[in-house]
C-alpha atoms as a PDB file:
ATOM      1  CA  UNK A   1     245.904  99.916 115.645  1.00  0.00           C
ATOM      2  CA  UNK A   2     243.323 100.021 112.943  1.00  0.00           C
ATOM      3  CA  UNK A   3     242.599 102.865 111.025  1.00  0.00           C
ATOM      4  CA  UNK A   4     238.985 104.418 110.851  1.00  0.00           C
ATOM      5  CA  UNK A   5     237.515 106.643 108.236  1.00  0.00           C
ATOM      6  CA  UNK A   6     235.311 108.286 111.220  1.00  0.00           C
ATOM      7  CA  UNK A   7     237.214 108.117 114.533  1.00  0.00           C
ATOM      8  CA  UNK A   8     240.754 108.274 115.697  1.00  0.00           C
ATOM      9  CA  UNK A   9     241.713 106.019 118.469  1.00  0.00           C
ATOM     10  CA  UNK A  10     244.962 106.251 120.538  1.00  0.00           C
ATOM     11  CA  UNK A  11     245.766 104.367 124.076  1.00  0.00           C
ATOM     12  CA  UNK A  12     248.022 107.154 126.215  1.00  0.00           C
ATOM     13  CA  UNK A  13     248.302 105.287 129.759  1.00  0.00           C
ATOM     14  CA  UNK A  14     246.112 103.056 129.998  1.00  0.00           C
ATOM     15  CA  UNK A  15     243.257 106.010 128.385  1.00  0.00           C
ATOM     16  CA  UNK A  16     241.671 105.081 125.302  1.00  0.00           C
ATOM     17  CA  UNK A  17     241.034 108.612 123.697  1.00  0.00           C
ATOM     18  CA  UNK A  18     238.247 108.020 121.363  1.00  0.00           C
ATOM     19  CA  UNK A  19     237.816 110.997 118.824  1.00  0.00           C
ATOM     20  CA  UNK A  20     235.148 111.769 116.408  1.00  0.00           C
ATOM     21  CA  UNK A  21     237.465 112.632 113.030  1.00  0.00           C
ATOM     22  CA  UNK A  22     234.820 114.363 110.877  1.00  0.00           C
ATOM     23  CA  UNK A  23     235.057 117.802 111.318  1.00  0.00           C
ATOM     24  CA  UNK A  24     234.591 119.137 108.338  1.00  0.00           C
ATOM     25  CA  UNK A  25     231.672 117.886 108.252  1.00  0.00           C
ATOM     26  CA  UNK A  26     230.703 118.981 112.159  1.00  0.00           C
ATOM     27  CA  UNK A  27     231.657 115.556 112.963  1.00  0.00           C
ATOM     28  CA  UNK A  28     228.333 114.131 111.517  1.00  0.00           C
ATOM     29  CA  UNK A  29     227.701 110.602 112.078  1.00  0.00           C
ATOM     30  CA  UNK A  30     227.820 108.800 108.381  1.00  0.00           C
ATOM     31  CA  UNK A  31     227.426 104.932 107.930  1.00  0.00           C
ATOM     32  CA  UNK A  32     231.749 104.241 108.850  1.00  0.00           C
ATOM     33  CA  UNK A  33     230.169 106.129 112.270  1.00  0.00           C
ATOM     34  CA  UNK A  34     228.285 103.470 112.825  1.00  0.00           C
ATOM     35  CA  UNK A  35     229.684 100.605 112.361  1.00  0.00           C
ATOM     36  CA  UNK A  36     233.228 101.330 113.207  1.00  0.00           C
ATOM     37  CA  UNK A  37     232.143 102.500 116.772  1.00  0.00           C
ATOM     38  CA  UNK A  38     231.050  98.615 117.623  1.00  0.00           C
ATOM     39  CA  UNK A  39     234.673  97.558 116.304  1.00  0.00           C
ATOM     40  CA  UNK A  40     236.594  99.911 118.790  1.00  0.00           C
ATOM     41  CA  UNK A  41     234.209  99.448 121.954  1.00  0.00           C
ATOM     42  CA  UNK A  42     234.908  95.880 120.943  1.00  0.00           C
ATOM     43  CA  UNK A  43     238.680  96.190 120.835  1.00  0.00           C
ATOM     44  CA  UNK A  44     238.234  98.424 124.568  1.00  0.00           C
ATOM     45  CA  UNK A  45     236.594  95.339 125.733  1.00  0.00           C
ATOM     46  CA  UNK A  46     238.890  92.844 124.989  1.00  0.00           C
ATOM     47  CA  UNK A  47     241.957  95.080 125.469  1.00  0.00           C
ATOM     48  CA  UNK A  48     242.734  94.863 129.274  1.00  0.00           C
ATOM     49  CA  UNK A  49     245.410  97.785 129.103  1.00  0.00           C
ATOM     50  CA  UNK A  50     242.780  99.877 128.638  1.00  0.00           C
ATOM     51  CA  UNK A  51     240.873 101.276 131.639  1.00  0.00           C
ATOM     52  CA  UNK A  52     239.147 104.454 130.543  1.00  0.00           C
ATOM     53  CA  UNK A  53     237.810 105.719 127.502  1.00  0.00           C
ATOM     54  CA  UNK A  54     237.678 109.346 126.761  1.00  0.00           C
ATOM     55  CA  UNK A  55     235.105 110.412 124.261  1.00  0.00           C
ATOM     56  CA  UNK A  56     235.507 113.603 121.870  1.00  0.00           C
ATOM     57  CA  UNK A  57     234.988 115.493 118.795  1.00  0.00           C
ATOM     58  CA  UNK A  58     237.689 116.965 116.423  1.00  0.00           C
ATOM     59  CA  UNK A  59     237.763 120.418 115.344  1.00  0.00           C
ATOM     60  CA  UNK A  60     234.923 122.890 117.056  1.00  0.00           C
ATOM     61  CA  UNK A  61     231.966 120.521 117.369  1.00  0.00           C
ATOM     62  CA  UNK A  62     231.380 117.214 119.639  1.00  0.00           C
ATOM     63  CA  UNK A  63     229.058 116.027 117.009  1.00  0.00           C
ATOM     64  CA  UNK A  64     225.585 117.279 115.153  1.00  0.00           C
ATOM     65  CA  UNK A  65     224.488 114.424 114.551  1.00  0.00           C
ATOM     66  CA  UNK A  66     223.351 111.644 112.287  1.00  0.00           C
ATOM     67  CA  UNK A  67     224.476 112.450 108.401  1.00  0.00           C
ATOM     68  CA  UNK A  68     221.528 113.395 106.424  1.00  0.00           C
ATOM     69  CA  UNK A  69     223.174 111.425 103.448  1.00  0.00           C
ATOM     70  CA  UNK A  70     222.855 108.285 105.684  1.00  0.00           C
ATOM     71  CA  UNK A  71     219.038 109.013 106.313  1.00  0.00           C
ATOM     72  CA  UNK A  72     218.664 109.745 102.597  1.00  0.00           C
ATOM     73  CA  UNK A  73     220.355 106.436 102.064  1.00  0.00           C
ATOM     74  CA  UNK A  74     218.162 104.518 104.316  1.00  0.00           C
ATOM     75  CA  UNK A  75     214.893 106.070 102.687  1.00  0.00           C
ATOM     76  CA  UNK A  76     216.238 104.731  99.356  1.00  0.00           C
ATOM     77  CA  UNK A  77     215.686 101.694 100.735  1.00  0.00           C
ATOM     78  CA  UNK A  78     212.063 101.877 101.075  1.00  0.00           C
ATOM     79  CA  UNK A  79     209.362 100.653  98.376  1.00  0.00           C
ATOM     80  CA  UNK A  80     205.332 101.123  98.504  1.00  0.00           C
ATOM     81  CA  UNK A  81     204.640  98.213 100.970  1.00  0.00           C
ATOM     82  CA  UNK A  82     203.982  99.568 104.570  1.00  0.00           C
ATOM     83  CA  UNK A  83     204.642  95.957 106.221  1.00  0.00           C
ATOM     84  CA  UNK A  84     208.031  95.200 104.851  1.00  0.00           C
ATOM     85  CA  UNK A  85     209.028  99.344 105.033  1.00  0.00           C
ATOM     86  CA  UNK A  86     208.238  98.803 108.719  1.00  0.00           C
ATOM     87  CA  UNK A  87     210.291  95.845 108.540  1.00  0.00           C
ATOM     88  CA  UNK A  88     213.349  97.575 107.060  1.00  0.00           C
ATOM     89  CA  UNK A  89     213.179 100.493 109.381  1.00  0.00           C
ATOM     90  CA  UNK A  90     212.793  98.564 112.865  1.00  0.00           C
ATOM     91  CA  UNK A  91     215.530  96.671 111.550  1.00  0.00           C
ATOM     92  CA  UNK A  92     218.040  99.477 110.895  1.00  0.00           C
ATOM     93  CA  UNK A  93     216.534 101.331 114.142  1.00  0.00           C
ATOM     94  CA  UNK A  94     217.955  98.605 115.949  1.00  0.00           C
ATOM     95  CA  UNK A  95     221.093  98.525 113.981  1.00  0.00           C
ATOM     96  CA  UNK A  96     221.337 101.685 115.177  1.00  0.00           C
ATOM     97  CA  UNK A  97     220.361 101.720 118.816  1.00  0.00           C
ATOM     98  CA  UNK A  98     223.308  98.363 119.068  1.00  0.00           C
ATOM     99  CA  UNK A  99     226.032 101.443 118.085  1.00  0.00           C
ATOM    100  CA  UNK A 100     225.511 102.946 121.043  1.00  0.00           C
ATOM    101  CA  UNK A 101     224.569 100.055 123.491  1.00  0.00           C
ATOM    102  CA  UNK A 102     228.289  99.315 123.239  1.00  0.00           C
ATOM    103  CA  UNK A 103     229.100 102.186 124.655  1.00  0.00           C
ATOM    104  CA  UNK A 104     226.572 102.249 127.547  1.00  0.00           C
ATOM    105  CA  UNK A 105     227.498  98.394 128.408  1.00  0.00           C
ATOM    106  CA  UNK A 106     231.282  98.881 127.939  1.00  0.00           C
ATOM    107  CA  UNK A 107     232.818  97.472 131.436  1.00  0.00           C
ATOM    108  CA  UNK A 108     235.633 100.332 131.387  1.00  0.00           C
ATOM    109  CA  UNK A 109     233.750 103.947 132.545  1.00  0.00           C
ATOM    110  CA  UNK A 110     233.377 105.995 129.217  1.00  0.00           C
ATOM    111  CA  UNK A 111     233.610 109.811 129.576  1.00  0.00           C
ATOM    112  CA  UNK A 112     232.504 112.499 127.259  1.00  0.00           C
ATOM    113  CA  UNK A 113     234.420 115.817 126.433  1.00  0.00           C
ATOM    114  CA  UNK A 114     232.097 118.009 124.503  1.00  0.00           C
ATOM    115  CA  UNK A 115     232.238 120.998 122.818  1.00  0.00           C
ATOM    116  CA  UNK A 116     230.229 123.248 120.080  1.00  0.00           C
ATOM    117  CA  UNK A 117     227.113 121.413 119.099  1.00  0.00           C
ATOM    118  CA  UNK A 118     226.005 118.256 120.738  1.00  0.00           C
ATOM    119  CA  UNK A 119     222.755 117.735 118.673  1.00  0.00           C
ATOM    120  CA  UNK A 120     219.831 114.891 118.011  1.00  0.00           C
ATOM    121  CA  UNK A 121     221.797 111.933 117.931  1.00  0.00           C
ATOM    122  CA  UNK A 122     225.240 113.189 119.780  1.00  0.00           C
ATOM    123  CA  UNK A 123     222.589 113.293 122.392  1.00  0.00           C
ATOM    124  CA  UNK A 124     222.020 109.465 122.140  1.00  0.00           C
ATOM    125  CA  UNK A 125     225.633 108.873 122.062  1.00  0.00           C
ATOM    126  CA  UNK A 126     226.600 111.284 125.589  1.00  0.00           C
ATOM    127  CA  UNK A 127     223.310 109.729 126.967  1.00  0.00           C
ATOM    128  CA  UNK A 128     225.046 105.709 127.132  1.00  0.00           C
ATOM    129  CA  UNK A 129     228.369 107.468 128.296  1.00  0.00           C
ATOM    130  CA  UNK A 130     228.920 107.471 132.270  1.00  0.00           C
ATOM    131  CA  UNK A 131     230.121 111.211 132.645  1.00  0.00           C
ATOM    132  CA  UNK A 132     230.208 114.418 130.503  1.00  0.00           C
ATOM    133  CA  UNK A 133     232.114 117.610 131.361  1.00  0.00           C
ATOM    134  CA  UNK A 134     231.630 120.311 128.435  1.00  0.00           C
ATOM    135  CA  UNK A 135     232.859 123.923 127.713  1.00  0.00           C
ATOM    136  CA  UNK A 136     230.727 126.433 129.004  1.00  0.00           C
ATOM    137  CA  UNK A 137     229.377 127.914 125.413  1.00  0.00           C
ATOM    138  CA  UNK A 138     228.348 124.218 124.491  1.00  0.00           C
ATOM    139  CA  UNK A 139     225.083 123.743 122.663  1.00  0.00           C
ATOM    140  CA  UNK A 140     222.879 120.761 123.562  1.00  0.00           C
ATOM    141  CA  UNK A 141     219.490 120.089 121.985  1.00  0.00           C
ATOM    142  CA  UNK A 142     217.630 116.795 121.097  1.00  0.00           C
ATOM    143  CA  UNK A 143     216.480 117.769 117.169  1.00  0.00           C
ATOM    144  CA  UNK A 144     214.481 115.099 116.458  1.00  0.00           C
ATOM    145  CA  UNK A 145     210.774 116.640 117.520  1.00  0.00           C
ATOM    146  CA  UNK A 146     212.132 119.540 114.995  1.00  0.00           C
ATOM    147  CA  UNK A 147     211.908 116.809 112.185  1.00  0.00           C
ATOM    148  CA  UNK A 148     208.794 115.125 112.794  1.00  0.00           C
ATOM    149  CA  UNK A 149     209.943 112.442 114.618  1.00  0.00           C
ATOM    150  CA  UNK A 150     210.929 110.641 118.201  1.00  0.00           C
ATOM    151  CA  UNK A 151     214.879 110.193 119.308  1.00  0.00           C
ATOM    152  CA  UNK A 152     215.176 106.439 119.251  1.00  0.00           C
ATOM    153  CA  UNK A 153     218.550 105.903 119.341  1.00  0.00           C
ATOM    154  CA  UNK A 154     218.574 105.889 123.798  1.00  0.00           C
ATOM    155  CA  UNK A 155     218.276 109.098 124.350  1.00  0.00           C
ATOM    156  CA  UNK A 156     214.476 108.925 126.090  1.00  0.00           C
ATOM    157  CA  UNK A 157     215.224 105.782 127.416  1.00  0.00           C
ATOM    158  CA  UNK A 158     218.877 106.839 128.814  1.00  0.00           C
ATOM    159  CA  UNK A 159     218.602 110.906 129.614  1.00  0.00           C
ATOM    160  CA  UNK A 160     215.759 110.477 132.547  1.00  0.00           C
ATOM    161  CA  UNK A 161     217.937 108.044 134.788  1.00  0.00           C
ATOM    162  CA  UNK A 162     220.502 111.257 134.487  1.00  0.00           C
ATOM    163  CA  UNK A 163     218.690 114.731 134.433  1.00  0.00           C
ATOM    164  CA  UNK A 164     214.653 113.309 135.782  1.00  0.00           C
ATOM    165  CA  UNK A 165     212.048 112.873 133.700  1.00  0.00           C
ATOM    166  CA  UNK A 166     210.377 116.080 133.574  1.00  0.00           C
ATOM    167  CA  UNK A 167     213.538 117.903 132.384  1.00  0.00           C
ATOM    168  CA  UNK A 168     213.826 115.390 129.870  1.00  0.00           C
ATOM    169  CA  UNK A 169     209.813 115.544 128.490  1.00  0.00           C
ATOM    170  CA  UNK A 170     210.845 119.253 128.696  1.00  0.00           C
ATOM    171  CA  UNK A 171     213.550 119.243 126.036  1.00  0.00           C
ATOM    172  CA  UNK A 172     212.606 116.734 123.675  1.00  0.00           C
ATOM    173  CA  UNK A 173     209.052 118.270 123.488  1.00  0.00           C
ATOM    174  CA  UNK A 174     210.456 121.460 122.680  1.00  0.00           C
ATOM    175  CA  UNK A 175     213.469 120.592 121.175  1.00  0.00           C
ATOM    176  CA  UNK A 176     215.303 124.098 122.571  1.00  0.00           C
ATOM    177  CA  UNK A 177     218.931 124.643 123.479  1.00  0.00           C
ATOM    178  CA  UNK A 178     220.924 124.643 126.733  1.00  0.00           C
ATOM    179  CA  UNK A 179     223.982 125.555 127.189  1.00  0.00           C
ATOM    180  CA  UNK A 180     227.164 124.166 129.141  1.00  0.00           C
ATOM    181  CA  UNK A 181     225.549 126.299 132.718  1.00  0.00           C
ATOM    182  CA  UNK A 182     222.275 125.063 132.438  1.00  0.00           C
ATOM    183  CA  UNK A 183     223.823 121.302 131.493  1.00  0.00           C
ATOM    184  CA  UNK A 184     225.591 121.475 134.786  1.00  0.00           C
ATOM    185  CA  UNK A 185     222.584 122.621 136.668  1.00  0.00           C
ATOM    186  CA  UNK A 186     220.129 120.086 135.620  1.00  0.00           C
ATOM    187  CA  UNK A 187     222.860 117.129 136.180  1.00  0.00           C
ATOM    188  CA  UNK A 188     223.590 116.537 132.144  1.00  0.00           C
ATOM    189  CA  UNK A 189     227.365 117.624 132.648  1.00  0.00           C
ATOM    190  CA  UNK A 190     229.292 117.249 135.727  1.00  0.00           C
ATOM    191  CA  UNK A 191     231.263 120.009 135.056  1.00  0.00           C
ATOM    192  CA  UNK A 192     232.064 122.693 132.793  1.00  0.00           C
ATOM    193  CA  UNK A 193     234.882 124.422 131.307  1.00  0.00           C
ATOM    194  CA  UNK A 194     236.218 127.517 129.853  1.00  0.00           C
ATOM    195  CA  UNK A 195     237.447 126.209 126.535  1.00  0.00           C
ATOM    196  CA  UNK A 196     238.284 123.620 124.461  1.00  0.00           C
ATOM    197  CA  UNK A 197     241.926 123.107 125.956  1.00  0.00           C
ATOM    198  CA  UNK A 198     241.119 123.286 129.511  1.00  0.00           C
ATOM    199  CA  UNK A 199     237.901 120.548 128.815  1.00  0.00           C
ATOM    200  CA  UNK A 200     240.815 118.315 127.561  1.00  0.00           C
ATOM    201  CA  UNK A 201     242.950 118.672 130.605  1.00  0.00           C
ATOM    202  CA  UNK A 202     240.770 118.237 132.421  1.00  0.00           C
ATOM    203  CA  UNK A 203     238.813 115.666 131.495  1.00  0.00           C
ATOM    204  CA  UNK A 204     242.205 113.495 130.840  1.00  0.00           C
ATOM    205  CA  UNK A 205     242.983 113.977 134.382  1.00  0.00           C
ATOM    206  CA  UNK A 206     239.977 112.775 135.647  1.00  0.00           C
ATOM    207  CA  UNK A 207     240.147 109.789 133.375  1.00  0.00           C
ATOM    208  CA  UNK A 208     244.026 109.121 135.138  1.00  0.00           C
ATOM    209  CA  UNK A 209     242.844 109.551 138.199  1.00  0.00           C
ATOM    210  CA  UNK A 210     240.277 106.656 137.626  1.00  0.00           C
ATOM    211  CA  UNK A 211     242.731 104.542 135.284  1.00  0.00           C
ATOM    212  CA  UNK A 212     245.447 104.665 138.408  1.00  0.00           C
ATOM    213  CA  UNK A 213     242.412 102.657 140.553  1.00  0.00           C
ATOM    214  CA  UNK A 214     241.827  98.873 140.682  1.00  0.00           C
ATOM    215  CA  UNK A 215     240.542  97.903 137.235  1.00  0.00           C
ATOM    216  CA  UNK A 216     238.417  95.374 139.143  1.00  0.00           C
ATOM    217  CA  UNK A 217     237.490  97.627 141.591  1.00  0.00           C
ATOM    218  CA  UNK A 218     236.282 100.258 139.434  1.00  0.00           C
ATOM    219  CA  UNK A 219     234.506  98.064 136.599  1.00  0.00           C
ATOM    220  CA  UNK A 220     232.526  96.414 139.522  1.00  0.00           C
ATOM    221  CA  UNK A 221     231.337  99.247 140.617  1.00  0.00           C
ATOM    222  CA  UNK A 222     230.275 100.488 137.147  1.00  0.00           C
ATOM    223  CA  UNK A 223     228.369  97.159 136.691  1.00  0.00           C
ATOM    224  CA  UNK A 224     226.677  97.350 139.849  1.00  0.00           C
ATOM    225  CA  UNK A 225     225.418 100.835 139.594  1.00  0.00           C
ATOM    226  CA  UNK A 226     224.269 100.202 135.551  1.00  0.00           C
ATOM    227  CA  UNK A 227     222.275  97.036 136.883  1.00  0.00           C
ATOM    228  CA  UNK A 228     220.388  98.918 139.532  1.00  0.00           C
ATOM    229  CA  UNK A 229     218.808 100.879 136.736  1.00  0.00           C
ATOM    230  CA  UNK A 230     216.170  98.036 136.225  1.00  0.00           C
ATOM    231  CA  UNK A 231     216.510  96.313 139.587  1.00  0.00           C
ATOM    232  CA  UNK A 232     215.220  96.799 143.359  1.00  0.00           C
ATOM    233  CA  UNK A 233     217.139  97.343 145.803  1.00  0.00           C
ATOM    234  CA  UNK A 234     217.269  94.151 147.403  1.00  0.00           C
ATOM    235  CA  UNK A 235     218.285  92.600 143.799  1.00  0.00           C
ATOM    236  CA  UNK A 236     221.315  95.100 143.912  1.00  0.00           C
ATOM    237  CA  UNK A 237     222.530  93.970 147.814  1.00  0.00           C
ATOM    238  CA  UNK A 238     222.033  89.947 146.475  1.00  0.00           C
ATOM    239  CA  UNK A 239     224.441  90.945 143.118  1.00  0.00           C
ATOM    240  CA  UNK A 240     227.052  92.995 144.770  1.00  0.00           C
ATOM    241  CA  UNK A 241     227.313  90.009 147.671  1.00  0.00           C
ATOM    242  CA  UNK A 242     227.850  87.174 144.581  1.00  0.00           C
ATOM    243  CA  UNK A 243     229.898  89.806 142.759  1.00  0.00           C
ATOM    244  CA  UNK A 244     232.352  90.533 145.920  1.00  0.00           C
ATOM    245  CA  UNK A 245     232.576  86.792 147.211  1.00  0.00           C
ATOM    246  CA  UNK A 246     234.867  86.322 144.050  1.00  0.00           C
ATOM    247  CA  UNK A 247     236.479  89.786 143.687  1.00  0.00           C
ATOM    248  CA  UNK A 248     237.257  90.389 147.342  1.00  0.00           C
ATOM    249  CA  UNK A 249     239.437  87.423 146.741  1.00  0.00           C
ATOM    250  CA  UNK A 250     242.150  89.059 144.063  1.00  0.00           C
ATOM    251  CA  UNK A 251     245.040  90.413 144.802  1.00  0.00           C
ATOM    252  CA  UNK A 252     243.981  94.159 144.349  1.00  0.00           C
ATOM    253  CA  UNK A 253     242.513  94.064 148.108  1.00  0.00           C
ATOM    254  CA  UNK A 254     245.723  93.472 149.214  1.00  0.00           C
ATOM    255  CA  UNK A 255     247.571  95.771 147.290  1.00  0.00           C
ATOM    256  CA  UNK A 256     245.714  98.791 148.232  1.00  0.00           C
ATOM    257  CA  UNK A 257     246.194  97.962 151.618  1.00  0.00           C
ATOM    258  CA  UNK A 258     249.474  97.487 151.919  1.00  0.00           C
ATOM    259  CA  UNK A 259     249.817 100.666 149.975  1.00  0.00           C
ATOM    260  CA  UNK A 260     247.799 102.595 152.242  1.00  0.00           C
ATOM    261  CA  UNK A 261     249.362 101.019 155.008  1.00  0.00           C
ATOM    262  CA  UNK A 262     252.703 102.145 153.745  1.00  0.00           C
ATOM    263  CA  UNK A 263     251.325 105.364 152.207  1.00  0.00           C
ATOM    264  CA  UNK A 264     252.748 104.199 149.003  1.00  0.00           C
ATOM    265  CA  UNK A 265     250.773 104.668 145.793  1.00  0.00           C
ATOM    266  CA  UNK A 266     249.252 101.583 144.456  1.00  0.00           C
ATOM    267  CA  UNK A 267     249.656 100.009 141.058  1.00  0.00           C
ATOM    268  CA  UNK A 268     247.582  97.062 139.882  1.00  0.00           C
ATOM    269  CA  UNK A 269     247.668  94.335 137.317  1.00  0.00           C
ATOM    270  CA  UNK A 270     245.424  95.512 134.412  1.00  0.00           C
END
C-alpha cells in the first residue's frame, strides 16, 4: 500500500482505517492533506475488499484544521489584479471542495471517530462523512466567521441536511464550541464516548457490523439515501425501482435467505 506523508491507511477485515498522521502538528491539513485524500478514496473505490472506511486522527486531536502555511502559500499566489486573483482563488476553492466530495460520494459508508479538536475545516471533512461518534470532551466549532470569512469547503452546504438549518446558522454565525453532549443532542454525532480507546472500539465494531452485510445491499442503500438530498420523493421511489430491478437479481438475495432460513450467518462476495 502506498505510503502518505499525511494519512496512514490500513485494510483490517474488509475496514479501511483511514488516519490523519499529523499530530504534531494537531493533525493540520497541509497541501499532502489534500491531495493524497483523493488518491486513497480513489483506491477505496476501486478496491472491492473494502467495505467501510473508518475515519480518524492520530495523537489527541481529530484535526484543527486547514495549515496556515498552506493559506499563506495560496496568498503568495496572488498579484494586484482583482479579476485573475478571483480567478486563482475560485479555482483552488474548488480544488479544495473536490478533497472532500470524495469522501461524501464514496459508495462504501465512511465513518468518523473524533476526538480533541474538530475545528473550521475538520468540520467540512466530518460534514461529507455518513456517521460520527466522538468522545464526550470533544471540541467542535466552525472557525471560519472568527477569520473574516465563510466555510466553503461543504460544511454550510453539508451540516443542515444533518443537524437543521437553524442550528447550523447558529454556529457558524457565532463560531462557539460544543462539545461531544451537545453534538449528540443536536444530531452532529450519533454517539459519544468516554475516551479515546473506547471511541475506537467502538466505532470499529460498528464499522464490522456493517462490513459483515451485503456490499450491494448496503452501498445501495447509501446511494439512495445521498440522492434524495436533491430529489422529491417520487424521484427517489422511480430510482430505487431501476436500482432494485438489477440488484434484486444477485446472488446476495439468496444468500441471506438461505442464511436466515438456516439461522446461519451470511457471508457475501465482496
Amino acid at each position: 500500500m502506498t505510503d502518505y506523508q499525511a494519512f496512514t491507511v490500513e485494510l483490517i477485515d474488509k475496514v479501511a482505517h483511514v488516519q490523519i498522521n499529523r499530530p504534531e502538528k494537531i493533525n493540520a491539513m497541509n497541501a499532502d492533506f489534500w491531495s493524497e485524500i483523493r488518491d486513497i478514496f480513489a483506491w477505496i473505490e476501486n478496491t472491492d475488499e473494502v467495505r467501510v472506511v473508518v475515519l480518524s486522527g492520530a495523537g489527541k486531536h481529530f484535526s484543527s484544521g486547514i495549515d496556515l502555511m498552506l493559506l499563506a502559500q495560496i496568498g503568495a499566489q496572488l498579484g494586484k489584479e482583482v479579476g485573475r486573483n478571483a480567478r486563482t482563488l475560485k479555482r483552488k476553492i474548488q480544488e479544495l471542495q473536490s478533497s472532500f466530495s470524495v469522501v461524501d460520494q464514496c459508495s462504501k459508508p465512511v465513518l468518523a471517530a473524533i476526538q480533541g479538536y474538530c475545528l473550521g475545516g475538520a468540520i467540512d471533512l466530518i460534514s461529507a462523512c455518513d456517521m460520527r461518534y466522538s468522545t464526550t470532551d470533544v471540541e467542535f466549532a466552525i472557525k471560519e466567521v472568527d477569520v473574516g470569512m465563510a466555510a466553503d469547503v461543504g460544511t454550510l452546504q453539508r451540516l443542515p441536511h444533518i443537524i437543521g438549518d437553524g442550528m447550523m446558522r447558529e454556529l457558524a454565525y457565532t463560531g462557539r464550541s460544543i462539545n461531544g453532549e451537545e453534538a449528540q443532542r443536536i444530531g452532529l454525532v450519533n454517539r459519544t464516548y468516554a475516551d479515546y480507546a473506547a471511541l475506537m472500539r467502538g466505532v470499529f465494531e460498528i464499522a464490522q457490523q456493517i462490513a459483515a452485510k451485503s456490499p450491494l445491499a448496503v452501498q445501495g442503500s447509501k446511494e439512495m439515501i445521498s440522492y434524495m438530498r436533491d430529489h422529491s420523493v417520487a424521484d427517489g421511489l422511480n430510482y430505487i425501482a431501476t436500482w432494485n430491478a438489477a440488484m434484486l437479481q444477485a446472488e446476495d438475495l439468496r444468500v441471506a435467505m438461505a442464511a436466515h432460513m438456516s439461522k446461519q450467518t451470511p457471508e457475501f462476495k465482496d
